[in-house]
C-alpha atoms as a PDB file:
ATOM      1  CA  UNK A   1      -4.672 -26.135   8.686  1.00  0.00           C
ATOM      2  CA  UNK A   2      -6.548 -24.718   5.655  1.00  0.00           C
ATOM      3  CA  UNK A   3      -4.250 -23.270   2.762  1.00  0.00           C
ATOM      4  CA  UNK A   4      -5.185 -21.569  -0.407  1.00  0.00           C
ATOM      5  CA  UNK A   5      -2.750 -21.060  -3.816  1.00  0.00           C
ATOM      6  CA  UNK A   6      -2.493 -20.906  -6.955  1.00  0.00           C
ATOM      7  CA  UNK A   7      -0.911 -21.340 -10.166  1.00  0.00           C
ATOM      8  CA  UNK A   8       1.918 -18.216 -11.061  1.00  0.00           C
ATOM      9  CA  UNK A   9      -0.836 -16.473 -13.405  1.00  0.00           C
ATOM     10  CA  UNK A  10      -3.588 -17.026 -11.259  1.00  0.00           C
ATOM     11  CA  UNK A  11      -5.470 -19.060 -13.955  1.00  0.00           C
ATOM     12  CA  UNK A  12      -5.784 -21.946 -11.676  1.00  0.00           C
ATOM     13  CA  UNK A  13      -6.636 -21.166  -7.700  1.00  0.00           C
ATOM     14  CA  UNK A  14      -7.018 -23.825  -5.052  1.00  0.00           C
ATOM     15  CA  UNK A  15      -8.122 -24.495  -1.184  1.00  0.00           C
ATOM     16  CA  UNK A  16      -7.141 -27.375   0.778  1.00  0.00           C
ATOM     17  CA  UNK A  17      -6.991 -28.637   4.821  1.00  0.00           C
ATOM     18  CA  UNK A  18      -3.829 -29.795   5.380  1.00  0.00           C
ATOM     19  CA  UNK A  19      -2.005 -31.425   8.683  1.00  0.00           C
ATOM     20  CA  UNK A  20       1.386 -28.815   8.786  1.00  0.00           C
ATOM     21  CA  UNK A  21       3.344 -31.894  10.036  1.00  0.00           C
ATOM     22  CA  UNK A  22       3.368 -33.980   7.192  1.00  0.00           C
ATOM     23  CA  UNK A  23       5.309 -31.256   4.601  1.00  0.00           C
ATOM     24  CA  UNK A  24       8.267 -32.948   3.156  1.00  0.00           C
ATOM     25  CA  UNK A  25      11.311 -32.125   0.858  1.00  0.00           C
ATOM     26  CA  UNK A  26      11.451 -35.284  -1.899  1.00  0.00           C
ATOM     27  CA  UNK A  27      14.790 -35.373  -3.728  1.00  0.00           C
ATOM     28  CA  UNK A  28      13.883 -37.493  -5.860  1.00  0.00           C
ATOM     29  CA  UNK A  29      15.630 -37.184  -9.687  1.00  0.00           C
ATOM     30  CA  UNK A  30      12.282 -37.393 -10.782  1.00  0.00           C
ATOM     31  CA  UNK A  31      11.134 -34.220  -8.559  1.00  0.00           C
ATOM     32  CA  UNK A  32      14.630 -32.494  -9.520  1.00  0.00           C
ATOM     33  CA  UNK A  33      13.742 -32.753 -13.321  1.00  0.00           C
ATOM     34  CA  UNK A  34      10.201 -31.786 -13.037  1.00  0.00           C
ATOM     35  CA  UNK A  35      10.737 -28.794 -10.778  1.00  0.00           C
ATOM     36  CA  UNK A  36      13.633 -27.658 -12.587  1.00  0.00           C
ATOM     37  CA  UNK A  37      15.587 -27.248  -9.476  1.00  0.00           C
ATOM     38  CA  UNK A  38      17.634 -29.633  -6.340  1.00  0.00           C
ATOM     39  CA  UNK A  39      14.540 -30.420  -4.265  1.00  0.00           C
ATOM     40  CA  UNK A  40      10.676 -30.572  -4.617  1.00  0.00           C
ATOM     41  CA  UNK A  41       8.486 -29.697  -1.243  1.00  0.00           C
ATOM     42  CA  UNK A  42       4.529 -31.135  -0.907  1.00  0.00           C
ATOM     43  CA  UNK A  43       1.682 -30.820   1.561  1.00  0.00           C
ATOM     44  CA  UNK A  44      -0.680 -33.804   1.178  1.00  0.00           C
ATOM     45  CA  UNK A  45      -4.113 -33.228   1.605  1.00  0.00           C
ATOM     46  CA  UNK A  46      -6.531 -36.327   1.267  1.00  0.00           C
ATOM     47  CA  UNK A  47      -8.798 -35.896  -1.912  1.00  0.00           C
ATOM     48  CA  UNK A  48     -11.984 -34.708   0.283  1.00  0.00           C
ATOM     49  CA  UNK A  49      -9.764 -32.153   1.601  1.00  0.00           C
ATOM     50  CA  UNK A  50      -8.737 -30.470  -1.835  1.00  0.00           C
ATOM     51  CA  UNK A  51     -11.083 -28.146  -3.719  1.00  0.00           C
ATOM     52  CA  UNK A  52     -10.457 -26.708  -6.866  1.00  0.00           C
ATOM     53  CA  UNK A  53     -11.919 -23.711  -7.255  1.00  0.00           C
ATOM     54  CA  UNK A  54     -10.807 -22.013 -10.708  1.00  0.00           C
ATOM     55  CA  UNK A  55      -9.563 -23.493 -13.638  1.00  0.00           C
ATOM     56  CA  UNK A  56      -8.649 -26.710 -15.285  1.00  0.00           C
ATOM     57  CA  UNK A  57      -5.180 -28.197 -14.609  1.00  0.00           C
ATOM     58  CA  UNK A  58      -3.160 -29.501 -17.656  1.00  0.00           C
ATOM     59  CA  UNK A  59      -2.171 -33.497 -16.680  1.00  0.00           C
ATOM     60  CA  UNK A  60       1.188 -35.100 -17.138  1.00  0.00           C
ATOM     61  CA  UNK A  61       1.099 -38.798 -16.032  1.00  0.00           C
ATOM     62  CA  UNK A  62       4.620 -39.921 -15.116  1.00  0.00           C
ATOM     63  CA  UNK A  63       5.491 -43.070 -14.174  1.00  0.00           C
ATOM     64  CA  UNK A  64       7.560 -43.120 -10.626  1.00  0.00           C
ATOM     65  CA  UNK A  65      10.732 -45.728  -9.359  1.00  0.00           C
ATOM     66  CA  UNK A  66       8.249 -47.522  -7.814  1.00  0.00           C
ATOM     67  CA  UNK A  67       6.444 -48.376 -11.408  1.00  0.00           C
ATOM     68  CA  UNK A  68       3.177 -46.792 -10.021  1.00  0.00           C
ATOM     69  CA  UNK A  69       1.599 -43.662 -12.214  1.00  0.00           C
ATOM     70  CA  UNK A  70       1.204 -40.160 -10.497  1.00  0.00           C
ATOM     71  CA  UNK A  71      -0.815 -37.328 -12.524  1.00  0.00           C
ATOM     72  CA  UNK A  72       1.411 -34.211 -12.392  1.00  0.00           C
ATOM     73  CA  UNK A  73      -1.067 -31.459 -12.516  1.00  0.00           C
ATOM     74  CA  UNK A  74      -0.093 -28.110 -13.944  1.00  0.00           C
ATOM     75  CA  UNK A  75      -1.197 -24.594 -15.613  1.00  0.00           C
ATOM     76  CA  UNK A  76      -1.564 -24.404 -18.885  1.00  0.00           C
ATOM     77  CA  UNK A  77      -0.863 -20.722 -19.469  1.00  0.00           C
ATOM     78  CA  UNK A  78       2.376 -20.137 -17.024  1.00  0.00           C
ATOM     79  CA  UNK A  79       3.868 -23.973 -16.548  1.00  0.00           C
ATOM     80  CA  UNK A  80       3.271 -24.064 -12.337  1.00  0.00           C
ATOM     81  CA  UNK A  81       2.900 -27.211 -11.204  1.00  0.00           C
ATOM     82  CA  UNK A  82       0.506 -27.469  -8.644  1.00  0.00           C
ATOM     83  CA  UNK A  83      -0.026 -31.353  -7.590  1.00  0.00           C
ATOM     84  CA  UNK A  84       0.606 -34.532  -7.825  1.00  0.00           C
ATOM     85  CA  UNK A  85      -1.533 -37.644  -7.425  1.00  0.00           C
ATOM     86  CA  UNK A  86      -2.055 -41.209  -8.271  1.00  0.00           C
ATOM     87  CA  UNK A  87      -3.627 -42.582 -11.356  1.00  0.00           C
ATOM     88  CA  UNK A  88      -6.724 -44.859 -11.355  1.00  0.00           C
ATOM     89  CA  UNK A  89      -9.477 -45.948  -8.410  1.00  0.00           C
ATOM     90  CA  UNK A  90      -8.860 -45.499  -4.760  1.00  0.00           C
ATOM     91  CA  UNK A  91      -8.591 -43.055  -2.370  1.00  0.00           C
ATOM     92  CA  UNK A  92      -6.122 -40.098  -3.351  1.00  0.00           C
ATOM     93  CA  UNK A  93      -4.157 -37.751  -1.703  1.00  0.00           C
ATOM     94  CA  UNK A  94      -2.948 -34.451  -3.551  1.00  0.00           C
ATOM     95  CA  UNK A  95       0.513 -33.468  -3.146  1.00  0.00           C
ATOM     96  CA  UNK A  96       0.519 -29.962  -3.468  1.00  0.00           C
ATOM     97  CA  UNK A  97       3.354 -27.799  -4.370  1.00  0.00           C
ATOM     98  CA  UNK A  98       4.065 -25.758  -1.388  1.00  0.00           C
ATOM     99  CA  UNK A  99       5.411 -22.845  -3.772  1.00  0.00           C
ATOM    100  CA  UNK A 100       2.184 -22.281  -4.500  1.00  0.00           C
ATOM    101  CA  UNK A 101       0.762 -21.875  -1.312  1.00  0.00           C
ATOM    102  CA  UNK A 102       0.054 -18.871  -0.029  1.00  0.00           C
ATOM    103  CA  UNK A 103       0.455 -19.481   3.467  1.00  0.00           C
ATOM    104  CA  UNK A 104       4.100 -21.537   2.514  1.00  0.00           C
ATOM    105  CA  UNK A 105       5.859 -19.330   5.121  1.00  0.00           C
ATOM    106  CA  UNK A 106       3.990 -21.196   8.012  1.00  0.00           C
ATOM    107  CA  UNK A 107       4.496 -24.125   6.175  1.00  0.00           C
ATOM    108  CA  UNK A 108       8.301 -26.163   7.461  1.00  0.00           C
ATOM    109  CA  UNK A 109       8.631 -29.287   5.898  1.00  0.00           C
ATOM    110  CA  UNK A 110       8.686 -32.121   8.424  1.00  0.00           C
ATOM    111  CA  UNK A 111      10.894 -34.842   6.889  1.00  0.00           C
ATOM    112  CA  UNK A 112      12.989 -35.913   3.675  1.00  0.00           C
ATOM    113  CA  UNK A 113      12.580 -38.248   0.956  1.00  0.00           C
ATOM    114  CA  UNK A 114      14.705 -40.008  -1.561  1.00  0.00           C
ATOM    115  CA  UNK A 115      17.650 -38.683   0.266  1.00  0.00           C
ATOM    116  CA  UNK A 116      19.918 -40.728  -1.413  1.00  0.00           C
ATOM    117  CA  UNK A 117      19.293 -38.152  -4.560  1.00  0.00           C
ATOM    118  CA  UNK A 118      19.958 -35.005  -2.825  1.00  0.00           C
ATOM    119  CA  UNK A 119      22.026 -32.756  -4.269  1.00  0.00           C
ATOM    120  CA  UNK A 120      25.482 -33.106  -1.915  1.00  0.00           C
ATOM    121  CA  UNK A 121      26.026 -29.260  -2.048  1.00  0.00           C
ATOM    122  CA  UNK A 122      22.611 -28.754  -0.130  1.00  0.00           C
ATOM    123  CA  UNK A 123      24.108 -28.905   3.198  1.00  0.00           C
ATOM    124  CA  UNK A 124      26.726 -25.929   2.378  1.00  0.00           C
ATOM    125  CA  UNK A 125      23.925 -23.618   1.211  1.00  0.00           C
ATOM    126  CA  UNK A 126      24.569 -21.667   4.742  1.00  0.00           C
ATOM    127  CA  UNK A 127      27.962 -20.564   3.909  1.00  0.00           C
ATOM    128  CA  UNK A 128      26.950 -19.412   0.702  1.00  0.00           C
ATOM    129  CA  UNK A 129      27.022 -15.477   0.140  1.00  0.00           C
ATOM    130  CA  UNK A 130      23.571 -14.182   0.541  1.00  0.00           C
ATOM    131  CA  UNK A 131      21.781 -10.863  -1.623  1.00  0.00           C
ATOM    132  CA  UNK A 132      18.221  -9.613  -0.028  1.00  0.00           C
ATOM    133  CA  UNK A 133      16.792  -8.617  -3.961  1.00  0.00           C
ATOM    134  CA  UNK A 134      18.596  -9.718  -6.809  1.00  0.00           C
END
């Protein structure tokens, strides 16, 4: 499926082909700090699938439970992060924040990660009193 995004400001803008049944949730604590919020969501896209196509991300390298290093890229200007990556040689796929994808409607995640670190009161959300605007 090709997507398009971009960063909150519009500084940085993106295009990518991604398979719609590889979205995932992480819960990582590592995704709950850097998102600022219970629950991080991604749609890989290999690196010949992701293009770039205005402005230069700021890169925060992080290193991850496993020990391995992941670029967290980000705007500059407005603080949206927009992927994450590894570090170094090899092949690399871009896990792009699906907030910023325009098309993130279409876009149900598929499985969950680091489950063990969810956020217990996730499940209860449904029961919770709802606003449409706030």
């Amino acid at each position: 499926m090709k997507i398009d995004g971009g960063c909150h400001c519009g500084a940085l803008t993106y295009e990518a082909d991604i398979d719609p049944e590889k979205v995932a949730v992480c819960h990582c604590t590592d995704c709950q700090k850097m998102s600022g919020t219970a629950f991080r969501t991604v749609a890989p896209a290999a690196e010949e699938n992701f293009k770039l196509l205005s402005g230069e991300p700021k890169i925060y390298v992080k290193v991850g439970g496993s020990g391995a290093k992941r670029a967290q890229a980000f705007c500059a200007d407005c603080g949206s992060q927009i992927y994450g990556t590894s570090v170094g040689d090899g092949p690399k796929t871009y896990g792009i924040r699906l907030g910023t994808v325009r098309q993130s409607q279409e876009l149900a995640p598929k499985l969950q990660i680091w489950t063990r670190s969810a956020q217990p009161w996730l499940s209860g959300l449904d029961a919770v009193p709802k606003i449409e605007q706030g």
